[in-house]
PDB file of N, CA and C in Angstrom:
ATOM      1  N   UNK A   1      66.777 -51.070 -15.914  1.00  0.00           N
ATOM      2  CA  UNK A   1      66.128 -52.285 -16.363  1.00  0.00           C
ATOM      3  C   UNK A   1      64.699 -52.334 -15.825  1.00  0.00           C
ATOM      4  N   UNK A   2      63.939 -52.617 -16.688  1.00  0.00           N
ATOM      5  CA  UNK A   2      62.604 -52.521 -15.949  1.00  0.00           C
ATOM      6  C   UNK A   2      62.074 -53.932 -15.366  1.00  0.00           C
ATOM      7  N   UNK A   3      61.314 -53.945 -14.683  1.00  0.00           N
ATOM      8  CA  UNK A   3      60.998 -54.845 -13.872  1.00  0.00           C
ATOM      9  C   UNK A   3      60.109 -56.134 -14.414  1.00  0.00           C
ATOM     10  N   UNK A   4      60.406 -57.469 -14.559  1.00  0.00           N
ATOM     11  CA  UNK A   4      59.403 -58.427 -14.931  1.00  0.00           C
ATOM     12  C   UNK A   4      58.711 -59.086 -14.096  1.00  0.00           C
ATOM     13  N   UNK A   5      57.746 -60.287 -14.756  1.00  0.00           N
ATOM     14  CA  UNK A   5      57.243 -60.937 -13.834  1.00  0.00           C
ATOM     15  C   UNK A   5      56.801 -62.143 -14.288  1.00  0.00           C
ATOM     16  N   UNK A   6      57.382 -63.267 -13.864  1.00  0.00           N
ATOM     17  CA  UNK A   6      56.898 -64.966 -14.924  1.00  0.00           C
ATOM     18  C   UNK A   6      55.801 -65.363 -14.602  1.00  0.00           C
ATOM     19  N   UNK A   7      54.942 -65.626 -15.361  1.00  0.00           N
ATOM     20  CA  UNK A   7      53.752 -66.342 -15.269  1.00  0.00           C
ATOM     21  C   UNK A   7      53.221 -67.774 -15.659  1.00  0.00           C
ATOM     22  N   UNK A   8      52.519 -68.197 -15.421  1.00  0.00           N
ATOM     23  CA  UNK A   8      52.360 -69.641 -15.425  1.00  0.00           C
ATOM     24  C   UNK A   8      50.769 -69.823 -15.502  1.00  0.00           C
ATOM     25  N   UNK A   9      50.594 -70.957 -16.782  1.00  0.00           N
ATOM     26  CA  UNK A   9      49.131 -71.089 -16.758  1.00  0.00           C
ATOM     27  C   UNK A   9      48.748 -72.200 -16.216  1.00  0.00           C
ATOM     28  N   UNK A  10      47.956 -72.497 -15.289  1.00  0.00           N
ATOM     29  CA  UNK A  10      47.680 -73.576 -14.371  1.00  0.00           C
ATOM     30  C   UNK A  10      45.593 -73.797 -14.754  1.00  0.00           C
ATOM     31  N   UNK A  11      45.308 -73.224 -15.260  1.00  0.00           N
ATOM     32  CA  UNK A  11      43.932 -73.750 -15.677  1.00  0.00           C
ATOM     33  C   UNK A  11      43.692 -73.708 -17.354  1.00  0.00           C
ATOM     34  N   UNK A  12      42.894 -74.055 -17.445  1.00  0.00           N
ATOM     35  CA  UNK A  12      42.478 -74.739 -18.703  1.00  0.00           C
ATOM     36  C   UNK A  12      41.268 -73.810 -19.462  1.00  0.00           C
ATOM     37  N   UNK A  13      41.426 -73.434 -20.633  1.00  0.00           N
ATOM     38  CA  UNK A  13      40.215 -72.168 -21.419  1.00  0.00           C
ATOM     39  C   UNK A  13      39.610 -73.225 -21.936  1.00  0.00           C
ATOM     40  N   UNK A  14      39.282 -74.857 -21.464  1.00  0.00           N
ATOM     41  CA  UNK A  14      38.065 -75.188 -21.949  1.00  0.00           C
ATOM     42  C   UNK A  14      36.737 -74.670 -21.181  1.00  0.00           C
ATOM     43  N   UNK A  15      35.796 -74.371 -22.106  1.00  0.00           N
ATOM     44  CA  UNK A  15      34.560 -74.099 -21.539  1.00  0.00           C
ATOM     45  C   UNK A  15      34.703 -72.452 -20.541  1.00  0.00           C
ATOM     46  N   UNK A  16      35.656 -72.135 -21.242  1.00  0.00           N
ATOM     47  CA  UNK A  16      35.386 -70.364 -20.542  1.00  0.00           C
ATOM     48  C   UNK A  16      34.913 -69.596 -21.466  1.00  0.00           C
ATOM     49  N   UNK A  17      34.220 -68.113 -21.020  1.00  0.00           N
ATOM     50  CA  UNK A  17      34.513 -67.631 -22.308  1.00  0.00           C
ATOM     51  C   UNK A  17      35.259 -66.930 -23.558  1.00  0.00           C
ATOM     52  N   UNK A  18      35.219 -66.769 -24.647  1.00  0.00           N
ATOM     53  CA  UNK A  18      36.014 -66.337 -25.728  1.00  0.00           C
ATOM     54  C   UNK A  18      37.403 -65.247 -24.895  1.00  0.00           C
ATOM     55  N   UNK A  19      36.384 -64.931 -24.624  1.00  0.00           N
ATOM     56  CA  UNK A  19      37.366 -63.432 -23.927  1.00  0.00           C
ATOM     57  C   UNK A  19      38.401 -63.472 -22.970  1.00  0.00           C
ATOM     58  N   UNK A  20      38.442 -64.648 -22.245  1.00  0.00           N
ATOM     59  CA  UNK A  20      39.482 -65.087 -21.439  1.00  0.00           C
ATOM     60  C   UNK A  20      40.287 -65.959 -21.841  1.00  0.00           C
ATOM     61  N   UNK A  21      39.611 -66.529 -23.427  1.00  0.00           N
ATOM     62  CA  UNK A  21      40.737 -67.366 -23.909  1.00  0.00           C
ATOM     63  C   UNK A  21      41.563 -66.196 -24.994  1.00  0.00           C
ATOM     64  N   UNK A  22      41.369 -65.144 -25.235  1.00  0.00           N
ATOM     65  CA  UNK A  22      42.098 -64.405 -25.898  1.00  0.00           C
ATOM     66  C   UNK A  22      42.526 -63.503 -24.884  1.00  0.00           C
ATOM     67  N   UNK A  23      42.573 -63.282 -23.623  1.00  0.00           N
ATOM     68  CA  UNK A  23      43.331 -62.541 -22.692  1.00  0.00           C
ATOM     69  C   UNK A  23      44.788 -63.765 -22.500  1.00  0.00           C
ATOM     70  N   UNK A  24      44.030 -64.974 -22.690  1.00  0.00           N
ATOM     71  CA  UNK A  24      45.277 -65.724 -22.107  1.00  0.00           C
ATOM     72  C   UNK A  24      46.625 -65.891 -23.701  1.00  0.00           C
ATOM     73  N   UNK A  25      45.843 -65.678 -24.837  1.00  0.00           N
ATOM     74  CA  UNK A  25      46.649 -65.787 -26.172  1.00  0.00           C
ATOM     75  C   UNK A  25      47.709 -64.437 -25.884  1.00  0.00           C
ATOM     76  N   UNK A  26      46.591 -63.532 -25.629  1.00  0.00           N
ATOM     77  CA  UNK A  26      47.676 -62.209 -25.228  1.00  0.00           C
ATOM     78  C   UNK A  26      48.249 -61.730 -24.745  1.00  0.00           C
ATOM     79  N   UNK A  27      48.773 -62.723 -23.726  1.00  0.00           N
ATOM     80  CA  UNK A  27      50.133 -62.996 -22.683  1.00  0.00           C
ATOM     81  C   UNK A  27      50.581 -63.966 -23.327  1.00  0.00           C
ATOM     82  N   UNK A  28      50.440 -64.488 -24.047  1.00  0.00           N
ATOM     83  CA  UNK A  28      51.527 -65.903 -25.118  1.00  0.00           C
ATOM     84  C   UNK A  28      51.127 -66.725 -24.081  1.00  0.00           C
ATOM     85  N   UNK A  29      50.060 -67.370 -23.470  1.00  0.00           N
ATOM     86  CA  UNK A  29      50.053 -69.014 -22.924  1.00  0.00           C
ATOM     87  C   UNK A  29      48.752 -68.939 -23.929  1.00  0.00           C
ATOM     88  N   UNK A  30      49.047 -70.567 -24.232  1.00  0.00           N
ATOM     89  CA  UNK A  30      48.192 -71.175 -25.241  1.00  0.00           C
ATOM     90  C   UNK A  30      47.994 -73.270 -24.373  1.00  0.00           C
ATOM     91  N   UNK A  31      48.874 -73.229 -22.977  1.00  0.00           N
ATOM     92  CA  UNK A  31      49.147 -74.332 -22.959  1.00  0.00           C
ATOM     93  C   UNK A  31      49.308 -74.475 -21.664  1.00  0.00           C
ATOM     94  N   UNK A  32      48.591 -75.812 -21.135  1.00  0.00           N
ATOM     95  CA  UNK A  32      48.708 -76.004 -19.400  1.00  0.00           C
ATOM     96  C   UNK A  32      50.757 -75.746 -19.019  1.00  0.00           C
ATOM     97  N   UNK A  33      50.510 -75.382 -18.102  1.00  0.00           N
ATOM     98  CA  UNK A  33      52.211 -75.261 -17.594  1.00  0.00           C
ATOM     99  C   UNK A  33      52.997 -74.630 -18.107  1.00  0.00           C
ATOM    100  N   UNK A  34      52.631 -74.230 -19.565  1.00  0.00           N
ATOM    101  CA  UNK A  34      53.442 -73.213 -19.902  1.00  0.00           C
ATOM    102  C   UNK A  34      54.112 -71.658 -18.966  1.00  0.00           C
ATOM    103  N   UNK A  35      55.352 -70.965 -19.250  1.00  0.00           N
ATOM    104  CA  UNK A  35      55.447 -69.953 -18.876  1.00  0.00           C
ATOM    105  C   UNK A  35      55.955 -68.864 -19.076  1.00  0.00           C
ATOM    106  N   UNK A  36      55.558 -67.729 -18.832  1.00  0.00           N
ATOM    107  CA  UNK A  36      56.145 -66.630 -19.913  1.00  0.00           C
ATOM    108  C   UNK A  36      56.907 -65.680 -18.879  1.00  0.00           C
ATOM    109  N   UNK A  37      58.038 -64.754 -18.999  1.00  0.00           N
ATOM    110  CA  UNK A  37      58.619 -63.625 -18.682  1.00  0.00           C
ATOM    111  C   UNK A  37      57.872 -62.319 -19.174  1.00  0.00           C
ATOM    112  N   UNK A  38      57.299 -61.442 -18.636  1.00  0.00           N
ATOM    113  CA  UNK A  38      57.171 -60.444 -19.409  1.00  0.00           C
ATOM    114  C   UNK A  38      57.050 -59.581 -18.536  1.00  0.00           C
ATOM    115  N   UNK A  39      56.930 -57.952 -19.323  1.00  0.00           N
ATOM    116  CA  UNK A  39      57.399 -56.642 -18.423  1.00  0.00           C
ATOM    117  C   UNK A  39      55.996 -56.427 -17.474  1.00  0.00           C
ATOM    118  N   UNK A  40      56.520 -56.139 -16.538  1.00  0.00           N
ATOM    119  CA  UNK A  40      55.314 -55.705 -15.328  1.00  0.00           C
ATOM    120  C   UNK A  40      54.801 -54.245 -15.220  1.00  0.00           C
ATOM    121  N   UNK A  41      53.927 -54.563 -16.463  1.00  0.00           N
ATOM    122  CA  UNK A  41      53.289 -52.659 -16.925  1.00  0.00           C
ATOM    123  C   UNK A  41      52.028 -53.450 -16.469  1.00  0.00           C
ATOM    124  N   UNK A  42      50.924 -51.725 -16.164  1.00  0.00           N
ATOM    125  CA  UNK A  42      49.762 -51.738 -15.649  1.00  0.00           C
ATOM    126  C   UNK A  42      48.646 -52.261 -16.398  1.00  0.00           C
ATOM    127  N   UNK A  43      49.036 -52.620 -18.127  1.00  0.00           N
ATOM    128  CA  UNK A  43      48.170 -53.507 -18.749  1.00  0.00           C
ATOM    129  C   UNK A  43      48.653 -54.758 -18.140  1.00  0.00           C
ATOM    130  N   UNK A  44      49.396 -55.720 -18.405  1.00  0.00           N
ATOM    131  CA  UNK A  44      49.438 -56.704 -17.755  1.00  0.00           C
ATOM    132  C   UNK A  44      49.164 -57.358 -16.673  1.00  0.00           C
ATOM    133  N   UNK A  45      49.599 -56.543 -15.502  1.00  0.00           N
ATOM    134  CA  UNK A  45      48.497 -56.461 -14.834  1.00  0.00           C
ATOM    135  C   UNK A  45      47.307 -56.917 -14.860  1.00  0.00           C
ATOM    136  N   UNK A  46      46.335 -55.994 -15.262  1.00  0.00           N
ATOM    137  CA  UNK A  46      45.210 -55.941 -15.733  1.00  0.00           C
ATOM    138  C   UNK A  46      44.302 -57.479 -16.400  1.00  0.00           C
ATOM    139  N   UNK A  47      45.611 -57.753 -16.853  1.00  0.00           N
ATOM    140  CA  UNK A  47      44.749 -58.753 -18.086  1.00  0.00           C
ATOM    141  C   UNK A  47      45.192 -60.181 -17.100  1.00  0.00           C
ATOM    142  N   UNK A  48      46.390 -60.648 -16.167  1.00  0.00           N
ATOM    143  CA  UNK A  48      46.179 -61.248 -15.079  1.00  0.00           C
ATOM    144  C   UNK A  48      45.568 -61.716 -14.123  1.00  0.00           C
ATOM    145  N   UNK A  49      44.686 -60.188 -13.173  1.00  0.00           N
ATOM    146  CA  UNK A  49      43.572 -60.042 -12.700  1.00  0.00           C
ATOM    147  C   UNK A  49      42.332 -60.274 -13.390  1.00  0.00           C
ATOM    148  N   UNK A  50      42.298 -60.326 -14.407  1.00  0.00           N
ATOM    149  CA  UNK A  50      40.919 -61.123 -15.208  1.00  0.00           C
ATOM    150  C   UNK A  50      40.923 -62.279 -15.322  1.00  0.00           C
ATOM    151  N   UNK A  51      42.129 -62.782 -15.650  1.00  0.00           N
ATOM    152  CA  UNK A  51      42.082 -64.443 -16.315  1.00  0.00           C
ATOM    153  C   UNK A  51      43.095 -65.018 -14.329  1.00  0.00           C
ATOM    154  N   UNK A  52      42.722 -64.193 -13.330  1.00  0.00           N
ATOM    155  CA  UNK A  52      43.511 -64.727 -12.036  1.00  0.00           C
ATOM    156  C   UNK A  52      43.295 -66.261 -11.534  1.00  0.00           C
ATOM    157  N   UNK A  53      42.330 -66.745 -12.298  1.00  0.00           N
ATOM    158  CA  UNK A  53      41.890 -68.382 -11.752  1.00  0.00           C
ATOM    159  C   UNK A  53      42.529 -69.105 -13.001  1.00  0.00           C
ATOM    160  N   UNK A  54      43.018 -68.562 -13.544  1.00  0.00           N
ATOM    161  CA  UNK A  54      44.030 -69.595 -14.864  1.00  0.00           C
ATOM    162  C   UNK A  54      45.658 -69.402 -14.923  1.00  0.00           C
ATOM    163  N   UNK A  55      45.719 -68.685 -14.138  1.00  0.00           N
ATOM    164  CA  UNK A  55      47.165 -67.651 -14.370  1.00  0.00           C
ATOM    165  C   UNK A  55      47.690 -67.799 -12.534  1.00  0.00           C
ATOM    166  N   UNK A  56      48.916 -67.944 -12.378  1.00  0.00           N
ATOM    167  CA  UNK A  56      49.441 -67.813 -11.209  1.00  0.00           C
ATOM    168  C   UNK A  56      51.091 -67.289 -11.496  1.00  0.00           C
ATOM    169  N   UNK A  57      51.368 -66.893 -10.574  1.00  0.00           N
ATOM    170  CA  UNK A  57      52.888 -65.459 -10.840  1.00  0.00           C
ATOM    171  C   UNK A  57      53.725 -66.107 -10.157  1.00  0.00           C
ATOM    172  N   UNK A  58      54.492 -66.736 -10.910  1.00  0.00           N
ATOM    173  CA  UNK A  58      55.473 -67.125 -10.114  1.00  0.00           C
ATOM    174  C   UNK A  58      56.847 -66.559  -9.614  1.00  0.00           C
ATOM    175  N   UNK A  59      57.154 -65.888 -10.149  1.00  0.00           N
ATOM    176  CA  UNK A  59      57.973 -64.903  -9.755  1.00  0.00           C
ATOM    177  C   UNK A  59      58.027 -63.463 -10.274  1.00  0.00           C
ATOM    178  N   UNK A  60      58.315 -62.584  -9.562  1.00  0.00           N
ATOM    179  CA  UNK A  60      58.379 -60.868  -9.612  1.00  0.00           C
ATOM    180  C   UNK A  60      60.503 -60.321  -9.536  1.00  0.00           C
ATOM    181  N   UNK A  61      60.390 -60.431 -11.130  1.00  0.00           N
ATOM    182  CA  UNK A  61      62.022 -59.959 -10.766  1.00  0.00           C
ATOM    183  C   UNK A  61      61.858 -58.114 -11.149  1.00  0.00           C
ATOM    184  N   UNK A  62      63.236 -57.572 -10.627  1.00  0.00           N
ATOM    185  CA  UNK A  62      62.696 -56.053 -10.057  1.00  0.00           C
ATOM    186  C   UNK A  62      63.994 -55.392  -9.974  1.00  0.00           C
TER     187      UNK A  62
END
């Protein structure tokens, strides 16, 4: 089983730019508090560490 990790959007893509509001579409949050499950590959990652002041991890299952 491969390993996930839930995420949670805690800031707001008003007034950011384009590009961090389509990093955040492309983890599926579109919405304060929302939260998603998804697989813990090195893109994801990635796109976390960019949008890291909107995004917080709430849990690492493994």
């Amino acid at each position: 089983m491969a390993k996930t990790i839930v995420i949670k959007q805690i800031g707001s893509p008003i007034r950011r730019p384009e590009k961090q509001r389509q990093t955040l579409i492309g983890l599926g949050l579109n919405k304060m508090h929302k939260t998603r499950e998804l697989e813990d590959t090195p893109a994801v990652r990635g796109m976390i560490n960019k949008i890291s002041h909107m995004v917080e991890i709430v849990e690492e299952k493994g």
